[in-house]
C-alpha atoms as a PDB file:
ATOM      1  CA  UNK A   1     216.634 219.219  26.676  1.00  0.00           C
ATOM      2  CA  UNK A   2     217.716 217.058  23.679  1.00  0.00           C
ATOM      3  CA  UNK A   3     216.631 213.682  23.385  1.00  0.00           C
ATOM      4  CA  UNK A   4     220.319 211.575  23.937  1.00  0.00           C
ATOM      5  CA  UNK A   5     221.144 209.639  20.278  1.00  0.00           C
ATOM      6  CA  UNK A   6     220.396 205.822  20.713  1.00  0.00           C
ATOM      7  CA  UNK A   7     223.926 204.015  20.862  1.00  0.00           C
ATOM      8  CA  UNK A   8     224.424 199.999  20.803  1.00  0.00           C
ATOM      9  CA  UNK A   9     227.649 199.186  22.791  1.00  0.00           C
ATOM     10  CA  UNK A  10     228.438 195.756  22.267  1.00  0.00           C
ATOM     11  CA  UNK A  11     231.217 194.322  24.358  1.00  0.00           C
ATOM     12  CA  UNK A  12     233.478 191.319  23.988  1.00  0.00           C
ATOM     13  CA  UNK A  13     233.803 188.225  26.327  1.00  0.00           C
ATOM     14  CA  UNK A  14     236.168 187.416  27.482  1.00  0.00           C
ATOM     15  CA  UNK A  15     237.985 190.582  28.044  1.00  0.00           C
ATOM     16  CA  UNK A  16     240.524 192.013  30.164  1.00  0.00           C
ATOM     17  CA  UNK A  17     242.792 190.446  32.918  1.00  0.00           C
ATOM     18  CA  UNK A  18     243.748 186.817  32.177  1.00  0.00           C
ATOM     19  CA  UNK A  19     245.153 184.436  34.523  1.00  0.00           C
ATOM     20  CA  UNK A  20     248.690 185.108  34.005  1.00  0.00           C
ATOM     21  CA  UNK A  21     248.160 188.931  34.711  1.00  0.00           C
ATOM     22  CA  UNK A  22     246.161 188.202  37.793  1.00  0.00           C
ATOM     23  CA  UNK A  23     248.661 186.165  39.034  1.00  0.00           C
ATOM     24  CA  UNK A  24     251.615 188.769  38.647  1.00  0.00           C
ATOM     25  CA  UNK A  25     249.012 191.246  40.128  1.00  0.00           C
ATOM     26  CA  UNK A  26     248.180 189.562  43.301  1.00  0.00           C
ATOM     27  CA  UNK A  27     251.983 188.416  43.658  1.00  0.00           C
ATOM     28  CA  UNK A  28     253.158 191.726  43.748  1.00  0.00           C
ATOM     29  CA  UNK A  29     250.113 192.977  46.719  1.00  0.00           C
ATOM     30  CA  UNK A  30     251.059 189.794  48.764  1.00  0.00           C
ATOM     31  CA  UNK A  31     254.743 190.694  48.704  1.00  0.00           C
ATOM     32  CA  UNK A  32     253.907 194.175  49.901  1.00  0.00           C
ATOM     33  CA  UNK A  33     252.125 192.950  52.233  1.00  0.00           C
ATOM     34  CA  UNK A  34     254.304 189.806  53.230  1.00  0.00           C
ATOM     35  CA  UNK A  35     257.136 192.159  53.596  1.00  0.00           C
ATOM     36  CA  UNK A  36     256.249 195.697  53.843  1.00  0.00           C
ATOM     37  CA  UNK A  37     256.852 198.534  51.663  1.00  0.00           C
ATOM     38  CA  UNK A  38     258.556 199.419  49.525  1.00  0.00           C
ATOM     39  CA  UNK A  39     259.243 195.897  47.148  1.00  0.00           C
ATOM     40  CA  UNK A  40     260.979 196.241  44.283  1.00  0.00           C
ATOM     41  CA  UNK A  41     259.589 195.411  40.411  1.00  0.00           C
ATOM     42  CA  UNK A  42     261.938 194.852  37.487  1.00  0.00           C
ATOM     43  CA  UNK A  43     259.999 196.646  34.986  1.00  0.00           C
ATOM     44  CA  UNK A  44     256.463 197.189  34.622  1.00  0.00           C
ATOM     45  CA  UNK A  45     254.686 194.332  36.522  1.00  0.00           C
ATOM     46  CA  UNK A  46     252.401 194.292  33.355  1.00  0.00           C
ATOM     47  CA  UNK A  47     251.656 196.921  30.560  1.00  0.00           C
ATOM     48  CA  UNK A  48     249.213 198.718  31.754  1.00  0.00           C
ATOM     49  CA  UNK A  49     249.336 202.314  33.493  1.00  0.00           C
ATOM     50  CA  UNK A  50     246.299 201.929  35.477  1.00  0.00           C
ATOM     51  CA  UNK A  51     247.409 199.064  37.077  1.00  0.00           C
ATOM     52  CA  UNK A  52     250.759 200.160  37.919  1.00  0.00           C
ATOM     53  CA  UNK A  53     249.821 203.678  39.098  1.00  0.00           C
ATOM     54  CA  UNK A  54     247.547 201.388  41.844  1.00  0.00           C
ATOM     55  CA  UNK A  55     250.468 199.217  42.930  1.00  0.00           C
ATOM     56  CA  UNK A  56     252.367 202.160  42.718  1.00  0.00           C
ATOM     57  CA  UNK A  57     250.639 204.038  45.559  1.00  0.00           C
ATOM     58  CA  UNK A  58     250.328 200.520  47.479  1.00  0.00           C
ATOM     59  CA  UNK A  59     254.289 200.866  47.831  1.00  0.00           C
ATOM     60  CA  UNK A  60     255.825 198.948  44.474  1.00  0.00           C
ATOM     61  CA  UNK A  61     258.614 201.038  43.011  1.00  0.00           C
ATOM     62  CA  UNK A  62     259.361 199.858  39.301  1.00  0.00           C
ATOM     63  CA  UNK A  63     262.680 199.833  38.107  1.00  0.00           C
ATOM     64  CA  UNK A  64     264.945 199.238  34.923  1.00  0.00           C
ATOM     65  CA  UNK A  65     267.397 196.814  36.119  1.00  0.00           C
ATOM     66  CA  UNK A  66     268.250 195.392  39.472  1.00  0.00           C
ATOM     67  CA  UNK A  67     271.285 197.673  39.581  1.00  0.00           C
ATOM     68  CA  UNK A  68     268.419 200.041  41.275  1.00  0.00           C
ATOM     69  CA  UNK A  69     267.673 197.451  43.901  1.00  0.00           C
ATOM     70  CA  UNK A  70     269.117 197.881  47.348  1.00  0.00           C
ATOM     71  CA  UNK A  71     270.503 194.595  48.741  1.00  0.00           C
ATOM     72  CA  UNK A  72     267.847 194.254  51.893  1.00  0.00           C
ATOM     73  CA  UNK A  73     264.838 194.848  49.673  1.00  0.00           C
ATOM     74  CA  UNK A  74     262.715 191.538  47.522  1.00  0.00           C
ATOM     75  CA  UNK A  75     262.523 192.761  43.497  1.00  0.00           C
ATOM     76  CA  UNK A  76     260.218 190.622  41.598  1.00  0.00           C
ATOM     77  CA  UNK A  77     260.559 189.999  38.168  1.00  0.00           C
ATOM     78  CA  UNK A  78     257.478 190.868  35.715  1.00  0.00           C
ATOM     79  CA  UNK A  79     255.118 188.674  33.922  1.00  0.00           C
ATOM     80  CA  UNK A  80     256.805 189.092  30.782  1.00  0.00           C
ATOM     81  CA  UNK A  81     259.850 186.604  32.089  1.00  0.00           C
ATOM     82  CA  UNK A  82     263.157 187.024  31.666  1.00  0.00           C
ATOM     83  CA  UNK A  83     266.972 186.545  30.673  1.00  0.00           C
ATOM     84  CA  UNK A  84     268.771 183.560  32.887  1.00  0.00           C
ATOM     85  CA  UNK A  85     271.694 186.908  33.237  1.00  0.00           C
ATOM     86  CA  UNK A  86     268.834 188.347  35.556  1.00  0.00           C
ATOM     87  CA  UNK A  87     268.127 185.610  37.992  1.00  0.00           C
ATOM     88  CA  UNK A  88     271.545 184.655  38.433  1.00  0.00           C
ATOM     89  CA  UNK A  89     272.883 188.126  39.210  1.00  0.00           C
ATOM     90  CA  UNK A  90     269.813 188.167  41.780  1.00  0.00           C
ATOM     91  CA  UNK A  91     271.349 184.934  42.834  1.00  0.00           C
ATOM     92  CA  UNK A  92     274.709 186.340  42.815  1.00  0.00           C
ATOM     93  CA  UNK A  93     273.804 189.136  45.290  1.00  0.00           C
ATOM     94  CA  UNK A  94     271.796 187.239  47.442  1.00  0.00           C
ATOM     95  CA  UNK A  95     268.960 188.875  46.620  1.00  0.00           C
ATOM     96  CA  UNK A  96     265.102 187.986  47.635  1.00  0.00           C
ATOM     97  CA  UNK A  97     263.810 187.914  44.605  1.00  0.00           C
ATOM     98  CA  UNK A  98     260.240 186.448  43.008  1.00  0.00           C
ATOM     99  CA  UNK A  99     259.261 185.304  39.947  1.00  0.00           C
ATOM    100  CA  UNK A 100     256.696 186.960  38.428  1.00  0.00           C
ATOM    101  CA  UNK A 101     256.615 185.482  34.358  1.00  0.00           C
ATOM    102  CA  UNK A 102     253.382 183.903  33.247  1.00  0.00           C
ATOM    103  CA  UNK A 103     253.468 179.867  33.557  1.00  0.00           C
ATOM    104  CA  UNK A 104     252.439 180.087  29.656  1.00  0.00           C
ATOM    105  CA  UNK A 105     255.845 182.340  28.973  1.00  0.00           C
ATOM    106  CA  UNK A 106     257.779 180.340  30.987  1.00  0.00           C
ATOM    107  CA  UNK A 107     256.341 176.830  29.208  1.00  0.00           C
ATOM    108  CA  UNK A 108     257.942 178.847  25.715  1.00  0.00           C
ATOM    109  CA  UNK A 109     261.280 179.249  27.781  1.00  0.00           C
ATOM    110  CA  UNK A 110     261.502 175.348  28.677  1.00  0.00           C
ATOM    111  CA  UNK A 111     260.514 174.619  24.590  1.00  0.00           C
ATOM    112  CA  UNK A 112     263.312 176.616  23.768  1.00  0.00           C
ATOM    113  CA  UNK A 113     265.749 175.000  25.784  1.00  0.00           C
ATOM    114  CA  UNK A 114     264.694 171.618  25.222  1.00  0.00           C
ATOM    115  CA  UNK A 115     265.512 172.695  21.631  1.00  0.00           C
ATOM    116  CA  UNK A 116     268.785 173.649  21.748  1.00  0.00           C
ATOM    117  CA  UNK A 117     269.425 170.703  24.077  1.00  0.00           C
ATOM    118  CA  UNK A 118     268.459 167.903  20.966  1.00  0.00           C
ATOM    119  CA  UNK A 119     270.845 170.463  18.809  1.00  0.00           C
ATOM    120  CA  UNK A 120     268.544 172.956  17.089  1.00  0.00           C
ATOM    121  CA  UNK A 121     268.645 175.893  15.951  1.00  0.00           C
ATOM    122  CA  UNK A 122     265.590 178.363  17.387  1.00  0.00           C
ATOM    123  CA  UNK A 123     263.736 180.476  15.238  1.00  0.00           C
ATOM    124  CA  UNK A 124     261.298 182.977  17.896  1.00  0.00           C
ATOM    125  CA  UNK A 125     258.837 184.421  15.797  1.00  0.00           C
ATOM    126  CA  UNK A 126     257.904 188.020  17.856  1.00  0.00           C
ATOM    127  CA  UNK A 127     258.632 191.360  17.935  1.00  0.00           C
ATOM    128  CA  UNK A 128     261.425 192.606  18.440  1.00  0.00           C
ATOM    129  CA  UNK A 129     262.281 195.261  21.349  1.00  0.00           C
ATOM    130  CA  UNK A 130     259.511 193.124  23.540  1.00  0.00           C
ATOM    131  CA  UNK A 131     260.121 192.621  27.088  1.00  0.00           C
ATOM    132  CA  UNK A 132     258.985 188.583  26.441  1.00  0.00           C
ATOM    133  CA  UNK A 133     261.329 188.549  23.283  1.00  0.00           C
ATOM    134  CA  UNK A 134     263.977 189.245  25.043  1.00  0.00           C
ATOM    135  CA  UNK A 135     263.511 186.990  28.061  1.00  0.00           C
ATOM    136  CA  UNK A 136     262.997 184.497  25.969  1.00  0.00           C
ATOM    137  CA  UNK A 137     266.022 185.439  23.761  1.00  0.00           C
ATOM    138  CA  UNK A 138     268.219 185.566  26.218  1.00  0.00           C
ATOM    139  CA  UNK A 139     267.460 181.801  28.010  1.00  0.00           C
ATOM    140  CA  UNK A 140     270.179 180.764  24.900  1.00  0.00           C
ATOM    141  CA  UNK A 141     273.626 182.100  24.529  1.00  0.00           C
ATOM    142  CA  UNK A 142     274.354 184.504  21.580  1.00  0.00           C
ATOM    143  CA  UNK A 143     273.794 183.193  17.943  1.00  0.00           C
ATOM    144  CA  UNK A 144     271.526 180.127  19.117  1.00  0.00           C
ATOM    145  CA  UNK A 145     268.463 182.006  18.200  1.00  0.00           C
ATOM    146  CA  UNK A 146     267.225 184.302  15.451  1.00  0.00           C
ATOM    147  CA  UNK A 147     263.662 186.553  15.749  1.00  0.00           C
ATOM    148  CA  UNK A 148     261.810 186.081  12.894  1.00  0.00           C
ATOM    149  CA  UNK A 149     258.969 189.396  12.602  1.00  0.00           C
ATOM    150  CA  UNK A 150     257.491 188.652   9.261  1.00  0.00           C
ATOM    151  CA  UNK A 151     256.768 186.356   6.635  1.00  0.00           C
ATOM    152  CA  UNK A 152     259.835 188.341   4.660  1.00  0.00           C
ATOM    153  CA  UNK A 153     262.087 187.413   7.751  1.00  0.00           C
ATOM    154  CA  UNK A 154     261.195 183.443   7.095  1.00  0.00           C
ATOM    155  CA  UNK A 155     261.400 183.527   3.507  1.00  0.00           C
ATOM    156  CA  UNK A 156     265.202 185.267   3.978  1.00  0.00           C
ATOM    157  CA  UNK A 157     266.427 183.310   6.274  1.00  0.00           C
ATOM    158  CA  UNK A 158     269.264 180.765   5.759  1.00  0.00           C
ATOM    159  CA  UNK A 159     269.848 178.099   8.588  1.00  0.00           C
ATOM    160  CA  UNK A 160     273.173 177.215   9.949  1.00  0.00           C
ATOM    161  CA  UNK A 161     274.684 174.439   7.759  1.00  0.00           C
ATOM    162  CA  UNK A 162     274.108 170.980   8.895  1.00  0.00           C
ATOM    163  CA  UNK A 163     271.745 172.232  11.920  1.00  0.00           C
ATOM    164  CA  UNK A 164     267.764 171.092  12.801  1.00  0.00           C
ATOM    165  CA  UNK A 165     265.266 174.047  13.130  1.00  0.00           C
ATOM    166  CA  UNK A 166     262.929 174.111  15.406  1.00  0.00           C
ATOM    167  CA  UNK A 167     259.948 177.241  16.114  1.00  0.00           C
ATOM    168  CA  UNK A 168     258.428 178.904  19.298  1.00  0.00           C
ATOM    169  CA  UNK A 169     256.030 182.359  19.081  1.00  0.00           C
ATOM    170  CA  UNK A 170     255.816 184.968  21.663  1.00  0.00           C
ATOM    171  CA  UNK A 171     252.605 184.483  23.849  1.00  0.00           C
ATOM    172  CA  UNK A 172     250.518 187.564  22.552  1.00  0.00           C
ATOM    173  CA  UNK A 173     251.235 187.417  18.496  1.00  0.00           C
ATOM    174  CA  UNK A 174     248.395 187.866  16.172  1.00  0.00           C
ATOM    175  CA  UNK A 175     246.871 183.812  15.342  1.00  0.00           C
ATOM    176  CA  UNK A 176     246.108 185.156  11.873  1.00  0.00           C
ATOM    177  CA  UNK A 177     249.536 187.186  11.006  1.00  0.00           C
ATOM    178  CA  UNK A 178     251.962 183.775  12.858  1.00  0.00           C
ATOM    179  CA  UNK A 179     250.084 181.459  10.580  1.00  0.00           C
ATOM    180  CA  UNK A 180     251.481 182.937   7.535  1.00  0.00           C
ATOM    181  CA  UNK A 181     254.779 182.978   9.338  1.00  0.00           C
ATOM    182  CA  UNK A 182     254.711 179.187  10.010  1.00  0.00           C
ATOM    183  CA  UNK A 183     252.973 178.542   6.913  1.00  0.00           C
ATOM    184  CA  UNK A 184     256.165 179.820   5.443  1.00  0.00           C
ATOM    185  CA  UNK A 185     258.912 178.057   7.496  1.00  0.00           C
ATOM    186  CA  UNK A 186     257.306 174.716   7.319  1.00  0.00           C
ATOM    187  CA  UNK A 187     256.839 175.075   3.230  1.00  0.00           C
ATOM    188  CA  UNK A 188     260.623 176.141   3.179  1.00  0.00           C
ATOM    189  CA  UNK A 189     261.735 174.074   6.077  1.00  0.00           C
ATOM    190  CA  UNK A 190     258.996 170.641   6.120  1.00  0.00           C
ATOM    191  CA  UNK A 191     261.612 168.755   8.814  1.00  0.00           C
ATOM    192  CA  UNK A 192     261.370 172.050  11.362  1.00  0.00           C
ATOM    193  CA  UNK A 193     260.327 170.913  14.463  1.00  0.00           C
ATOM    194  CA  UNK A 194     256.794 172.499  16.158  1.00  0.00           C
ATOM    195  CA  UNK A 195     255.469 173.221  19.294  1.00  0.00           C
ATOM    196  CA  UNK A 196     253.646 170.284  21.289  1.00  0.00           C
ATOM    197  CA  UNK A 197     251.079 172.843  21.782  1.00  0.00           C
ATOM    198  CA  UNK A 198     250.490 176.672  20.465  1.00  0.00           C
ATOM    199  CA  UNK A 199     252.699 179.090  22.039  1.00  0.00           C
ATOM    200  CA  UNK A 200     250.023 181.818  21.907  1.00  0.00           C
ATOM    201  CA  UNK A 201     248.620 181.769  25.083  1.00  0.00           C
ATOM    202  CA  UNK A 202     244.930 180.906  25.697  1.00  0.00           C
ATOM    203  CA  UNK A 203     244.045 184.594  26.396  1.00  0.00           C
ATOM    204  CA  UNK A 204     245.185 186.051  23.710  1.00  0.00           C
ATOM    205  CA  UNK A 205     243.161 183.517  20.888  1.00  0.00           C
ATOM    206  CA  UNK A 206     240.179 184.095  23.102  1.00  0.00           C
ATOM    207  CA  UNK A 207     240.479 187.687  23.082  1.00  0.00           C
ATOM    208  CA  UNK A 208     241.020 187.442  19.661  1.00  0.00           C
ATOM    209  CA  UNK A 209     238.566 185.553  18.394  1.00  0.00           C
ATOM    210  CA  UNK A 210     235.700 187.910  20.649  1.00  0.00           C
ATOM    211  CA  UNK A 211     237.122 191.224  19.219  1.00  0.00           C
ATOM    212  CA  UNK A 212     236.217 189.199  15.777  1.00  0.00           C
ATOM    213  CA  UNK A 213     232.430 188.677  16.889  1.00  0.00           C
ATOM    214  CA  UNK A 214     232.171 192.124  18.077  1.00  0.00           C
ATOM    215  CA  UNK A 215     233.763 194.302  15.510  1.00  0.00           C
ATOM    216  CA  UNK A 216     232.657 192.383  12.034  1.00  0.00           C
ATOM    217  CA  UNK A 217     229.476 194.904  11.317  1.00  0.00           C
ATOM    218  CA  UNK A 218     230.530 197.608  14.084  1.00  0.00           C
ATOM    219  CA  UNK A 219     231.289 201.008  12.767  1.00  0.00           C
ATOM    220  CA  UNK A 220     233.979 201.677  15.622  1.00  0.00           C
ATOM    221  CA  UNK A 221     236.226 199.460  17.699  1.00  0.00           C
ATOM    222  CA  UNK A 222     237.551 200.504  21.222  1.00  0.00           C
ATOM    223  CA  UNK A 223     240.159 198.748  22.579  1.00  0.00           C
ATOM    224  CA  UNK A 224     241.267 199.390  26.681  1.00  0.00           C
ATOM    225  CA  UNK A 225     244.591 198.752  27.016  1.00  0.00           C
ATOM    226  CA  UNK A 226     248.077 200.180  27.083  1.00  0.00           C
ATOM    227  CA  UNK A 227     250.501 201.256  24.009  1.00  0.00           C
ATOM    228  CA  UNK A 228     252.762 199.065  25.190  1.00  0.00           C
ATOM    229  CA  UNK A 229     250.692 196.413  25.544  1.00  0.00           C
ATOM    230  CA  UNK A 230     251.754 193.842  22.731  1.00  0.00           C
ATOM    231  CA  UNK A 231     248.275 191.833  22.916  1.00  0.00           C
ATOM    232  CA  UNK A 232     245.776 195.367  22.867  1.00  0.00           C
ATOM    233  CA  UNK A 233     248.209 196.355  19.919  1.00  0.00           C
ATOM    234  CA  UNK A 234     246.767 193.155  17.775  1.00  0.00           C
ATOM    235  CA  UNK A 235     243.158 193.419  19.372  1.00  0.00           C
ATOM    236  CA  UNK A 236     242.966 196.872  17.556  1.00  0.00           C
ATOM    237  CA  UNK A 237     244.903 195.377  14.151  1.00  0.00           C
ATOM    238  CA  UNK A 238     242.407 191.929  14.524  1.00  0.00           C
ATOM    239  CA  UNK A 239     239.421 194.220  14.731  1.00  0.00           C
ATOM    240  CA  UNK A 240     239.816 196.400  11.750  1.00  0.00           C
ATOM    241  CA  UNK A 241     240.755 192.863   9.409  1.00  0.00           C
ATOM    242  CA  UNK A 242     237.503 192.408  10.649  1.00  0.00           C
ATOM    243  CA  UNK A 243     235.597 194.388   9.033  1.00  0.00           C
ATOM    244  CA  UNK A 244     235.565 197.464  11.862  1.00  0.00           C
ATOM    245  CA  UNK A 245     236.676 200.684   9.528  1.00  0.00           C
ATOM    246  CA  UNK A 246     237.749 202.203  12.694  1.00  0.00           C
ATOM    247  CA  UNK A 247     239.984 201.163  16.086  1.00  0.00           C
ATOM    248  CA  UNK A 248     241.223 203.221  18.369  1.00  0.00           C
ATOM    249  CA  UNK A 249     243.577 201.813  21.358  1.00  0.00           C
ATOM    250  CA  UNK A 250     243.086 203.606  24.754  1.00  0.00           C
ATOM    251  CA  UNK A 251     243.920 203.600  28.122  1.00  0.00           C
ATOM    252  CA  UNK A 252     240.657 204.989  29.706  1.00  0.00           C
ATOM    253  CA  UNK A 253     237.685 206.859  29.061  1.00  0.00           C
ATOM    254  CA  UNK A 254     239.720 210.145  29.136  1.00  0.00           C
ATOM    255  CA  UNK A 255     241.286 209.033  25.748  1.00  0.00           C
ATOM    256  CA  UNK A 256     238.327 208.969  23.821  1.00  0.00           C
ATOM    257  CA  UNK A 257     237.687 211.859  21.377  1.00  0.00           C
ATOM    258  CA  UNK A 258     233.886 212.414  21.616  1.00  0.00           C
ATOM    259  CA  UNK A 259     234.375 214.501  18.597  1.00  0.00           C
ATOM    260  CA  UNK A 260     235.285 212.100  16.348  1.00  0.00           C
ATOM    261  CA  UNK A 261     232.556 209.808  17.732  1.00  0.00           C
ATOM    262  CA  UNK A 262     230.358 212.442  16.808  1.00  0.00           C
ATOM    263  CA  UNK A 263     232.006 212.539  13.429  1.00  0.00           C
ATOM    264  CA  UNK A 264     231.197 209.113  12.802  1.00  0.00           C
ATOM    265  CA  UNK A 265     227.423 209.110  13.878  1.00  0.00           C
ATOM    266  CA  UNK A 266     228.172 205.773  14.950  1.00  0.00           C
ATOM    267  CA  UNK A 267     225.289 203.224  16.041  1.00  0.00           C
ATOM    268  CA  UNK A 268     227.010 200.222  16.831  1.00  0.00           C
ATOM    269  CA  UNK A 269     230.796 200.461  19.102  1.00  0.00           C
ATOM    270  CA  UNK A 270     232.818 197.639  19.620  1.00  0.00           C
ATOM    271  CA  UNK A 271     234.610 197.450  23.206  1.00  0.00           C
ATOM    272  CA  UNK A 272     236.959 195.540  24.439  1.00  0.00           C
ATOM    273  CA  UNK A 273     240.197 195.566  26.751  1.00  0.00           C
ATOM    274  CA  UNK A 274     243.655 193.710  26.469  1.00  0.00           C
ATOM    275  CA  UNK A 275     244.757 190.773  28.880  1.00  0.00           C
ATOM    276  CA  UNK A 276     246.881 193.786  30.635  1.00  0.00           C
ATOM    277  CA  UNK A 277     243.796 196.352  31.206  1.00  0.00           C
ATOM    278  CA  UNK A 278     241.378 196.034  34.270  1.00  0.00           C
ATOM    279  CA  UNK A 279     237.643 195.979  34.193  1.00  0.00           C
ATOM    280  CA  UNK A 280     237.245 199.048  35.887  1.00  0.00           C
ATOM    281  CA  UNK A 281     239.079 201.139  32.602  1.00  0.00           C
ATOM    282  CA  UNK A 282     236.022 199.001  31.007  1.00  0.00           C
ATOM    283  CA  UNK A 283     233.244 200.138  33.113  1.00  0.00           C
ATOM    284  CA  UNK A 284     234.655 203.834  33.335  1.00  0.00           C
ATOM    285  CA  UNK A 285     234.301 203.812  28.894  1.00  0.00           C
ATOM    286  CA  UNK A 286     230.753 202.225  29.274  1.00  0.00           C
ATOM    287  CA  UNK A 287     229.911 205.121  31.835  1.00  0.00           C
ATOM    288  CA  UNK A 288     231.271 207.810  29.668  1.00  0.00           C
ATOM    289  CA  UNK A 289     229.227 206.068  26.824  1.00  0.00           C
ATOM    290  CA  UNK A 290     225.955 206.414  28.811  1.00  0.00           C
ATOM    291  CA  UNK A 291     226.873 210.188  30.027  1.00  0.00           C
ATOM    292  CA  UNK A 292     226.326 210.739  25.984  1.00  0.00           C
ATOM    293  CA  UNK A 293     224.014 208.364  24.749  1.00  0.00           C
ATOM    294  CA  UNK A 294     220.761 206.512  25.061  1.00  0.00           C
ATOM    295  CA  UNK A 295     223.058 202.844  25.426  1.00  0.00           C
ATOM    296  CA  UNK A 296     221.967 199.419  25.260  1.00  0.00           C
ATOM    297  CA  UNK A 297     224.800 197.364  25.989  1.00  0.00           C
ATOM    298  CA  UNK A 298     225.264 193.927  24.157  1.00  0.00           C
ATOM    299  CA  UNK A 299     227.335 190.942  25.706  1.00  0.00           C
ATOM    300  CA  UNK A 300     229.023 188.966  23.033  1.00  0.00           C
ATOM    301  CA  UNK A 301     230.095 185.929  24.545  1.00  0.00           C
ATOM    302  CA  UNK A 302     232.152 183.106  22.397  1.00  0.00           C
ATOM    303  CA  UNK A 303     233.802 181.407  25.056  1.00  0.00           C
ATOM    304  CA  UNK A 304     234.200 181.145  28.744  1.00  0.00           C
ATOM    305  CA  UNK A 305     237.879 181.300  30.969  1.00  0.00           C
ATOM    306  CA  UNK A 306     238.574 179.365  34.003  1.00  0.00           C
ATOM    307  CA  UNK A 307     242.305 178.844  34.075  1.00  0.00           C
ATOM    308  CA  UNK A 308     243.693 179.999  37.376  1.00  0.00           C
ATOM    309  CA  UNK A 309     247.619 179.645  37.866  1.00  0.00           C
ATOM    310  CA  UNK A 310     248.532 179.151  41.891  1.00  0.00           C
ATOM    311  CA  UNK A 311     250.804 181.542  43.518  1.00  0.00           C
ATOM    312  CA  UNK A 312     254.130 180.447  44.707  1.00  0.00           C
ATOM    313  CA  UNK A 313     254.668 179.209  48.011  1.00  0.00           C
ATOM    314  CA  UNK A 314     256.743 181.555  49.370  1.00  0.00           C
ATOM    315  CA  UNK A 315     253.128 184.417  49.004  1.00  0.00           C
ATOM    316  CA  UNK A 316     250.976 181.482  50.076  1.00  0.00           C
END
C-alpha cells in the first residue's frame, strides 16, 4: 500500500455562517415549527443549496414571487431584503408574512432613505441583477438611484443638476475593489455624502481579510459556498489577489476535481466557506482531504465573531 502524500490544509477563521444567515436560518425552522408545514420563502432563504435542500425537506417551499403564495399560508422574505412593492402587496392581501433581511441590509435601506429624505441623489455601488441590489433599489421610486459596478461607472457618471450625492455599498462587495470605487466618487465628487459607518457588513471584511492570511503562500484556494453566493464569489477573487495562483468555488466535497489536485502536487490548500455555506460542507472537504492525504490541518485565526442578531418576537 502507498504511503498517502503529506498535505497541509490550512483553514480560515472565521468562516462560514455569520449572524445574519443564522438568523434567517433559524427564523425560517421556528416558523415551520410555529405554524406547521408547509411556510412559504420568497426566494432562496440564503444562497446556498445545502442549506436550502435541508429546509426544504423540513417543509419550506421557495418561491419567485408571492403571486405563488396561497392566502392562508406565512411567506417570509429572505435575508437579502427587499423592495417596499413586496411588503405592501403582503400587506395588501393580508398576508402573514416575516421578515427575514439581515439587520446590516436593512441598516443600508434606512441610509438610503434618510438620503433621499435631506434631497440626495443615491449612488448604490453593487452588482447588478443581486437579490440585495434590488431590495435596496427598489426602497426609492424610479430615477432616485443609480448602481454604480465599477470604477468606469463613477468616473462616467453625471449627477442630476443642482442635486447632493450621497453613497451606500451592497453588504458583501469586495473592501479592496469599493475602495477604488469611492476613491473615485469622492475625488470627482469631494461634497458626496458617506456612510456613518461601512456598509460592508462585518462578515464579509472578516472573511475577507482570513482568506488573505490563508491563501498569500498557498498553492490552491478552496472556497465552500454557492455560485450565487455574492460574498464566496469575492472570497475566491480576494484569494487569488493574494497571491493563491489557484481558486476554485464549490459547493461540497463532490465538486472537487482530485485530478487537478493531483495536477498541481499541491502542499499547502487554502479552505474556506462563504457567510452563506455551513460548516458541515467544511468538514465534509476536510474529510475528503484526509481520504487522500497524510493532512495536518492549520487554524488561521485573525479575528474572533460574536455578533448575534435576536429573532423577532412573533418566533420568540
Amino acid at each position: 500500500m502507498n504511503a498517502k502524500k503529506p498535505l497541509t490544509l490550512r483553514m480560515a477563521a472565521p468562516r462560514g455562517f455569520c449572524a445574519g444567515v443564522d438568523r434567517a436560518i433559524e427564523m425560517v425552522e421556528k416558523a415551520i415549527e410555529r405554524y406547521g408545514a408547509p411556510v412559504y420563502v420568497r426566494h432562496e432563504i440564503v444562497h446556498n443549496e445545502t442549506v436550502v435542500a435541508r429546509l426544504r425537506g423540513l417543509g419550506a417551499v421557495f418561491v419567485d414571487e408571492l403571486d405563488d403564495v396561497p392566502d392562508d399560508r406565512p411567506v417570509l422574505f429572505s435575508a437579502h431584503g427587499v423592495p417596499k412593492s413586496i411588503p405592501a402587496e403582503a400587506e395588501r392581501r393580508k398576508l402573514l408574512y416575516l421578515d427575514a433581511t439581515c439587520p446590516l441590509v436593512s441598516k443600508v435601506h434606512i441610509e438610503t432613505e434618510r438620503h433621499h429624505k435631506r434631497g440626495a441623489h443615491v449612488l448604490l455601488i453593487g452588482h447588478a441583477g443581486h437579490p440585495e441590489v434590488e431590495g435596496t433599489m427598489g426602497q426609492l421610486q424610479g430615477g432616485a438611484m443609480t448602481l454604480i459596478e465599477t470604477e468606469e461607472d463613477a468616473e462616467r457618471f453625471e449627477p442630476p443638476a443642482g442635486t447632493p450625492l450621497a453613497y451606500v455599498t451592497q453588504t458583501t462587495l469586495s473592501v479592496d475593489d469599493t475602495i477604488k470605487i469611492v476613491r473615485v466618487l469622492r475625488r470627482r465628487f469631494p461634497e458626496i455624502w458617506v456612510p456613518h459607518k461601512d456598509d460592508i457588513c462585518y462578515a464579509t471584511t472578516n472573511r475577507q481579510e482570513a482568506v488573505k492570511a490563508i491563501a498569500s503562500d498557498a498553492d490552491l484556494l478552496f472556497v465552500v459556498g454557492s455560485p450565487t453566493s455574492s460574498n464566496s464569489l469575492r472570497l475566491v477573487e480576494v484569494g487569488q489577489r493574494a497571491g493563491c495562483p489557484v481558486g476554485r468555488l464549490i459547493e461540497n466535497v463532490g465538486a472537487i476535481d482530485w485530478t487537478m489536485v493531483e495536477g498541481l502536487s499541491p502542499t499547502i490548500v487554502a479552505l474556506t466557506a462563504g457567510a452563506s455555506a455551513p460548516e458541515s460542507a467544511v468538514q465534509g472537504v476536510v474529510a475528503g482531504f484526509r481520504e487522500r492525504y497524510d493532512v495536518t490541518v492549520e487554524e488561521v485565526e485573525t479575528t474572533r465573531e460574536d455578533v448575534e442578531f435576536k429573532l423577532p418576537r412573533e418566533l420568540v
